[in-house]
Protein backbone atom coordinates (compact mmCIF):
# COMPACT_ATOMS: atom_id res chain seq x y z
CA UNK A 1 -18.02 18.84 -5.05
CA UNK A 2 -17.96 15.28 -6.18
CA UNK A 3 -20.72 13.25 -3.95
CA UNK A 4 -18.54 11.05 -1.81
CA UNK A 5 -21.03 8.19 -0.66
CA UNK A 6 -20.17 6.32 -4.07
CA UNK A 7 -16.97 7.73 -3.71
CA UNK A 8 -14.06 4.40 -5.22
CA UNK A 9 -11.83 5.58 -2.50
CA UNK A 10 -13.85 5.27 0.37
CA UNK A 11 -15.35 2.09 2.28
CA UNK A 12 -18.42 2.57 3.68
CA UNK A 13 -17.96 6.11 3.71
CA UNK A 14 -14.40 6.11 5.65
CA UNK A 15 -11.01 5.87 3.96
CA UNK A 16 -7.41 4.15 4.28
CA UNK A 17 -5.00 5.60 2.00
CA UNK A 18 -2.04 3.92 2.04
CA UNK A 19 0.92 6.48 0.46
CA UNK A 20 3.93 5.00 -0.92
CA UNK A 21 5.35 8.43 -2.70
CA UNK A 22 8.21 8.63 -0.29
CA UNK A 23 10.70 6.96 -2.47
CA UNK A 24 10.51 10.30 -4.52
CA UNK A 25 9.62 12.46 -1.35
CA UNK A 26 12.18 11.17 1.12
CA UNK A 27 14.14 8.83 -0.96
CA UNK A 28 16.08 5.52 0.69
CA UNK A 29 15.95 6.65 3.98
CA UNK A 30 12.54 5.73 4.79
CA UNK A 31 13.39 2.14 3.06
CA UNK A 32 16.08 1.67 5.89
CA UNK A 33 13.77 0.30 9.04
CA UNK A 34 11.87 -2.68 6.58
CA UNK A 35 14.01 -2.88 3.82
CA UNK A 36 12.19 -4.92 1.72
CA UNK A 37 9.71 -1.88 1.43
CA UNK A 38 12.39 -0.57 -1.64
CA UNK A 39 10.74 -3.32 -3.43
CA UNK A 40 7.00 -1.94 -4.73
CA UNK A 41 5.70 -5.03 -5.16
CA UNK A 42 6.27 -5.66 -1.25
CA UNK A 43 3.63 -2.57 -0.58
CA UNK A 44 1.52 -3.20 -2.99
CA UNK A 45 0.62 -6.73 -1.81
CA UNK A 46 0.33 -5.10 1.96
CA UNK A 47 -2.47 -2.93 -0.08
CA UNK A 48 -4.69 -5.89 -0.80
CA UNK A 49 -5.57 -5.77 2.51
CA UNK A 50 -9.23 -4.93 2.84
CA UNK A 51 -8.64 -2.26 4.93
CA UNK A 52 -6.94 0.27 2.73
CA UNK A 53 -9.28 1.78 0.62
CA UNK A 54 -6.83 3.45 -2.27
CA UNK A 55 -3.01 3.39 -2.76
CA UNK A 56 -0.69 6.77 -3.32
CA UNK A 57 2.09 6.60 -5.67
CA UNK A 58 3.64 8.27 -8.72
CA UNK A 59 3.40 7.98 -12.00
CA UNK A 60 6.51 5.39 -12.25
CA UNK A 61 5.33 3.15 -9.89
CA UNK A 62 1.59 3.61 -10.99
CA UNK A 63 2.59 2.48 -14.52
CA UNK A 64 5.04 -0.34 -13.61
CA UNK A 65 2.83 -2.23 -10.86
CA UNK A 66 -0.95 -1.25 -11.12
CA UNK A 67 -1.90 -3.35 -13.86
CA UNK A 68 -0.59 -5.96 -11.75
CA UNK A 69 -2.74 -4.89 -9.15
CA UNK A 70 -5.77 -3.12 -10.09
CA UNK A 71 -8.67 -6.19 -9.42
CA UNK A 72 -7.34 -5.57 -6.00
CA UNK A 73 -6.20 -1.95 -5.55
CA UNK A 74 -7.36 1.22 -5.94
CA UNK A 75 -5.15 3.96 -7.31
CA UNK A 76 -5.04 7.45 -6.62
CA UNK A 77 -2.28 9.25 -8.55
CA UNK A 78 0.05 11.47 -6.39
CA UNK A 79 -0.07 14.13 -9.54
CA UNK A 80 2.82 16.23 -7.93
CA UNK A 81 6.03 15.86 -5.55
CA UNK A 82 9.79 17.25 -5.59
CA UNK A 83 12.61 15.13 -4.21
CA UNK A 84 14.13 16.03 -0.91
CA UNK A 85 17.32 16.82 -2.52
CA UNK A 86 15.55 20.32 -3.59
CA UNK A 87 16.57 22.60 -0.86
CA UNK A 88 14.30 25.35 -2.09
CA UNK A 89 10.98 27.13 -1.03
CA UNK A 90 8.55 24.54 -0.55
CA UNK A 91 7.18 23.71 -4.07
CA UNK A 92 5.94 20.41 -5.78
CA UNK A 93 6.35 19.73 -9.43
CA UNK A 94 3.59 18.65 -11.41
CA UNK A 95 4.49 14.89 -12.63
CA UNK A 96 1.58 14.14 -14.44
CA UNK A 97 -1.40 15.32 -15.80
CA UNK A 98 -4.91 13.67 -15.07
CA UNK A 99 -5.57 12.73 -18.41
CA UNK A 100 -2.90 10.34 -18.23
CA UNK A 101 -3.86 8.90 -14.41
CA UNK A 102 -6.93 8.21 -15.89
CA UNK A 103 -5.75 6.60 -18.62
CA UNK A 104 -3.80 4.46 -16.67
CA UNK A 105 -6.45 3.83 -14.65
CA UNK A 106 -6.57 5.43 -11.38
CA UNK A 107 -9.82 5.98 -8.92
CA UNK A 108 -8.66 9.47 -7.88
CA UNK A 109 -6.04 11.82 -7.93
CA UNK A 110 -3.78 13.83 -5.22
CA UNK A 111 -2.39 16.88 -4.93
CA UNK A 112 0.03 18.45 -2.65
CA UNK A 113 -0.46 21.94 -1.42
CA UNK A 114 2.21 23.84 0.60
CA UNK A 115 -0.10 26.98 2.00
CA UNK A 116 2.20 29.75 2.91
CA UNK A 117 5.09 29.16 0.64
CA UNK A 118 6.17 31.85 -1.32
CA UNK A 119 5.13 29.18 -4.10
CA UNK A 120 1.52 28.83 -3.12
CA UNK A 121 0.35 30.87 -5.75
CA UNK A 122 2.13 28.47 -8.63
CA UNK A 123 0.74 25.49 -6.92
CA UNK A 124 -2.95 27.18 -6.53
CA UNK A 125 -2.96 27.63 -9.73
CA UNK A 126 -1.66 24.40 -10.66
CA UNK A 127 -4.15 22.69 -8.82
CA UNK A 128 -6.93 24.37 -10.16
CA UNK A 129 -6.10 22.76 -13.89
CA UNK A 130 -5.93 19.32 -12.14
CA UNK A 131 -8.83 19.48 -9.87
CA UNK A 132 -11.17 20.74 -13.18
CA UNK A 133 -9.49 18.13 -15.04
CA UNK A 134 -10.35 15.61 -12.24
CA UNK A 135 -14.09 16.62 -12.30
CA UNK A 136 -13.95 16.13 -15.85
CA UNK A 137 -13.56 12.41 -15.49
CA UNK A 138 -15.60 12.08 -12.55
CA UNK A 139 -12.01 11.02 -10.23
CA UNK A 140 -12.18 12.58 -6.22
CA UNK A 141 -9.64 14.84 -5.57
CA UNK A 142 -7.36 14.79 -2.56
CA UNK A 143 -5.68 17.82 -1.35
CA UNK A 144 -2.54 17.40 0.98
CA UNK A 145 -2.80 20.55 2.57
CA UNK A 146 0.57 21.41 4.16
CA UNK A 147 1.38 24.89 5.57
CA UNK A 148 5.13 25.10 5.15
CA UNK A 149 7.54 27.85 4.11
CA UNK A 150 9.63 30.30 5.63
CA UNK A 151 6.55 32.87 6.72
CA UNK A 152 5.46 29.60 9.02
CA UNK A 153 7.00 29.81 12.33
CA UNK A 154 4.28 26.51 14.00
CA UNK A 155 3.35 24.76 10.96
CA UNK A 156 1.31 22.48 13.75
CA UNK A 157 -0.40 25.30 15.56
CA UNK A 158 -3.61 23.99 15.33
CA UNK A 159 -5.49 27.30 13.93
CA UNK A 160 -2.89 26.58 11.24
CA UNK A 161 -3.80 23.14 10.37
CA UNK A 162 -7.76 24.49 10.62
CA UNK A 163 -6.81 27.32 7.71
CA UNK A 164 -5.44 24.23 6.02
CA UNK A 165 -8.36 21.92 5.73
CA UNK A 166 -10.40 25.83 4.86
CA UNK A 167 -7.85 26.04 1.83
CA UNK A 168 -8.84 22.70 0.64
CA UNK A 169 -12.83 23.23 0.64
CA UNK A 170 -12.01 26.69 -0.93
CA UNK A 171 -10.41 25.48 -3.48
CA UNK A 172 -12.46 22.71 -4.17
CA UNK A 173 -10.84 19.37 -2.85
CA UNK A 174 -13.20 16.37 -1.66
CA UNK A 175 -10.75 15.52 0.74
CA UNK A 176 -8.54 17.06 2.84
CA UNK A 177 -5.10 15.73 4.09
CA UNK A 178 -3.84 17.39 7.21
CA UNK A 179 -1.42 16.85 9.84
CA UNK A 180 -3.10 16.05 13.09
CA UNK A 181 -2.91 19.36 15.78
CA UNK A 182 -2.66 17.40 18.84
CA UNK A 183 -6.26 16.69 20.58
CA UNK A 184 -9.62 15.76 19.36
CA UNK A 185 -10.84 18.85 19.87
CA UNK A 186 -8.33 21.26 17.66
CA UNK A 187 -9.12 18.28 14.95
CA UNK A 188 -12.60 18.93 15.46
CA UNK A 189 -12.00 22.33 14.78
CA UNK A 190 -10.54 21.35 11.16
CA UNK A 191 -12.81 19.03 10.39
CA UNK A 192 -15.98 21.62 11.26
CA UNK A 193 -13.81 24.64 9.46
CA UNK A 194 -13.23 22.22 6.18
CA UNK A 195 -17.68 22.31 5.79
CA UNK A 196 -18.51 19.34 3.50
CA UNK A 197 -14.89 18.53 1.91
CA UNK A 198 -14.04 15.52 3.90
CA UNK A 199 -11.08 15.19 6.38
CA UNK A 200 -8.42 12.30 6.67
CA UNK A 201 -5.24 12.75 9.33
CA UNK A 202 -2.26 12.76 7.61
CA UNK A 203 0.31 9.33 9.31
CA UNK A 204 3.72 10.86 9.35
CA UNK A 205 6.76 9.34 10.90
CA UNK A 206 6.74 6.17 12.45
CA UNK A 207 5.31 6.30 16.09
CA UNK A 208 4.34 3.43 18.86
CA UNK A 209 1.53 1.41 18.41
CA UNK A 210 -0.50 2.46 20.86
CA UNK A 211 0.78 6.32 20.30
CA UNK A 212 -0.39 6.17 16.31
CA UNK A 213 -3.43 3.81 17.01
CA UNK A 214 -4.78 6.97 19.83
CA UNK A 215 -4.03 10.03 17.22
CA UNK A 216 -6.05 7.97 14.77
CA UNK A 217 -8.45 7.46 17.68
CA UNK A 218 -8.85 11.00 18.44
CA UNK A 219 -8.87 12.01 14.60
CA UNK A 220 -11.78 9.79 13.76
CA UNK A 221 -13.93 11.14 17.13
CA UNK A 222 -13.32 14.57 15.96
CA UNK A 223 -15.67 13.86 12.51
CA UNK A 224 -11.91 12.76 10.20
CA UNK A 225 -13.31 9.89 7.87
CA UNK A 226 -9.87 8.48 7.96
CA UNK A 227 -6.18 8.25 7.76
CA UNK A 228 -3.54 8.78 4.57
CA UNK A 229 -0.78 6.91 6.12
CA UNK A 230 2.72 5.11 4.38
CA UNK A 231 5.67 5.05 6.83
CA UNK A 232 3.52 4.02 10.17
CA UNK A 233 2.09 1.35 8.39
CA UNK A 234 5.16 -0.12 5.93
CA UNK A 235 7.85 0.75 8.38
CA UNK A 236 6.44 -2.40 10.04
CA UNK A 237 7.38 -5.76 10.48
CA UNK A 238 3.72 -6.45 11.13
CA UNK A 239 2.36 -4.75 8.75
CA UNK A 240 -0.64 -6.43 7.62
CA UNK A 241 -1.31 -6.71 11.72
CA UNK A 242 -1.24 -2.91 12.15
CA UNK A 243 -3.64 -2.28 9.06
CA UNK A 244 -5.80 -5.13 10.91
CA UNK A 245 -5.92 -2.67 14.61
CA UNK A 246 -6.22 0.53 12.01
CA UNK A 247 -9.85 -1.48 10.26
CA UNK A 248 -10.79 -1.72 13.87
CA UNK A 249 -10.86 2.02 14.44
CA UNK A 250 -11.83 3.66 11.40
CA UNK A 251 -14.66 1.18 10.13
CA UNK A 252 -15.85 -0.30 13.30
CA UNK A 253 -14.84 3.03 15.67
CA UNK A 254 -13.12 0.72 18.28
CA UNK A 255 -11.08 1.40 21.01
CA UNK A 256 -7.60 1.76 21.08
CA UNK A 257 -7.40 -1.28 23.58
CA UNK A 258 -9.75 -3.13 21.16
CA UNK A 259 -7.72 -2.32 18.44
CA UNK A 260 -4.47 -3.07 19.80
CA UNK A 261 -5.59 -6.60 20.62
CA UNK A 262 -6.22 -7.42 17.09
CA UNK A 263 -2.50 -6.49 16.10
C-alpha cells in the first residue's frame, strides 16, 4: 500500500475529489440544472479552488484541458467507465491504460468496481493490471467500489457498502469510494472493515445544503478522510460557496451550522 501522508491527492491528510466523468457516465442530463457545466473549462476553474484536492475525468477531457490546468490541479485519471446508454450487466470498460495517465501527467488513477455483477470477475482482473501498473509509477489508486448487479437486491444495506470498502483493501486500493449507508455509525463500520486503505463518501445526486453538508458531517466523524463528489458540487449556482462550507468540514472538522454559514 502506497504511504498516503505524502500522498498528491490528499491535503493534510484529507481529500476533495471533485469527479467530472459524468458526461460519459450519465451524459447531458446531469448538464441540465447549471448548464454551463457542459463546458469543461467551467469545472475545471471551480477545481482551483483550494479545497479540492484532485480532479476525476477521462482520458478526453484529461488530454484536452489539463495542460491548461495542471500548476493548479491535480489529476486523477478515471481509467474506466461505460456510457449509460449500455443497458447491460454492470461493467466498465477500460479507457486507458496507466502508462498513458502518467504520461499525461496525472497524480493518481481511479478505478470503478461493480462488486456483485456477474462482471466482477473481468473487472477484478482488470484492476489488478492497473493497480500494479499504478504502483509502478508510484500514482495512489482509487477504487470506486460499487455493489451493483442483478444478485443485489439493497445495494445501500450498509453490511453491503462495509463488504465494499473490504473489496477495496483486498484488492489493494489506497482509497476507497463508497456510497454513504445512512448514519455515522454503519460508516464507521466501513471505514474500520476497509483496515488501512483509506475511505472517502462517495457525493451522488444533488441534495440540500444542509442534507449533503450533514452526510459529509457524519462520514468524516465515522474516520472517512473525505468526499469524491461532482454533481452536489457543479450542479450549483454557488459553487465555489459550497466547496468553501465542504473545506470547513473536512479540513477544519466544523459543524454543519459552521459550515453552512460560510456558503
Amino acid at each position: 500500500m502506497r504511504p498516503f501522508q505524502d500522498s498528491p491527492i490528499a491535503r493534510d491528510g484529507k481529500v476533495l475529489i471533485l469527479a467530472y466523468d459524468h458526461g460519459l457516465e450519465h451524459g447531458p442530463v446531469d448538464f441540465d440544472p447549471v448548464p454551463e457545466t457542459m463546458d469543461p473549462e467551467v469545472v475545471w476553474d471551480i477545481a482551483t479552488h483550494d479545497a479540492v484536492s484532485a480532479m476525476a475525468v477521462q482520458k478526453g477531457i484529461a488530454e484536452a484541458y489539463y495542460p491548461s490546468y495542471e500548476d493548479d490541479v491535480n489529476l486523477l485519471a478515471k481509467l474506466n467507465g461505460t456510457s449509460n446508454l449500455w443497458m447491460g450487466e454492470p461493467d466498465s470498460a477500460v479507457n486507458w491504460s496507466v502508462d498513458y495517465a502518467a504520461e499525461v501527467g496525472a497524480d493518481a488513477v481511479g478505478f470503478t468496481l461493480y462488486g456483485g455483477s456477474n462482471n466482477e470477475i473481468e473487472m477484478a482482473e482488470e484492476f489488478r493490471d492497473a493497480q500494479e501498473a499504478a504502483r509502478d509509477h508510484d500514482l495512489p489508486v482509487v477504487l470506486w467500489s460499487y455493489p451493483r448487479g442483478q444478485g443485489l437486491k439493497n445495494d445501500r444495506k450498509p453490511s453491503t457498502i462495509a463488504y465494499a470498502a473490504r473489496q477495496a483493501l483486498e484488492l489493494g486500493a489506497d482509497v476507497a469510494k463508497v456510497k454513504y449507508p445512512g448514519s455515522t455509525e454503519d460508516m464507521e463500520f466501513a471505514v474500520d472493515m476497509a483496515g488501512r486503505t483509506r475511505v472517502v463518501m462517495s457525493g451522488g445526486s444533488k441534495t440540500s445544503d444542509r442534507e449533503f453538508l450533514t452526510q459529509v458531517k457524519g462520514a468524516v466523524d465515522a474516520g472517512a478522510v473525505g468526499l469524491a463528489v461532482g454533481r452536489n458540487v457543479w450542479q450549483r449556482e454557488n459553487a465555489a460557496a459550497f466547496l468553501d462550507g465542504l473545506e470547513a468540514v473536512i479540513y477544519e472538522e466544523a459543524s454543519v451550522e459552521e459550515a453552512l454559514d460560510r456558503i
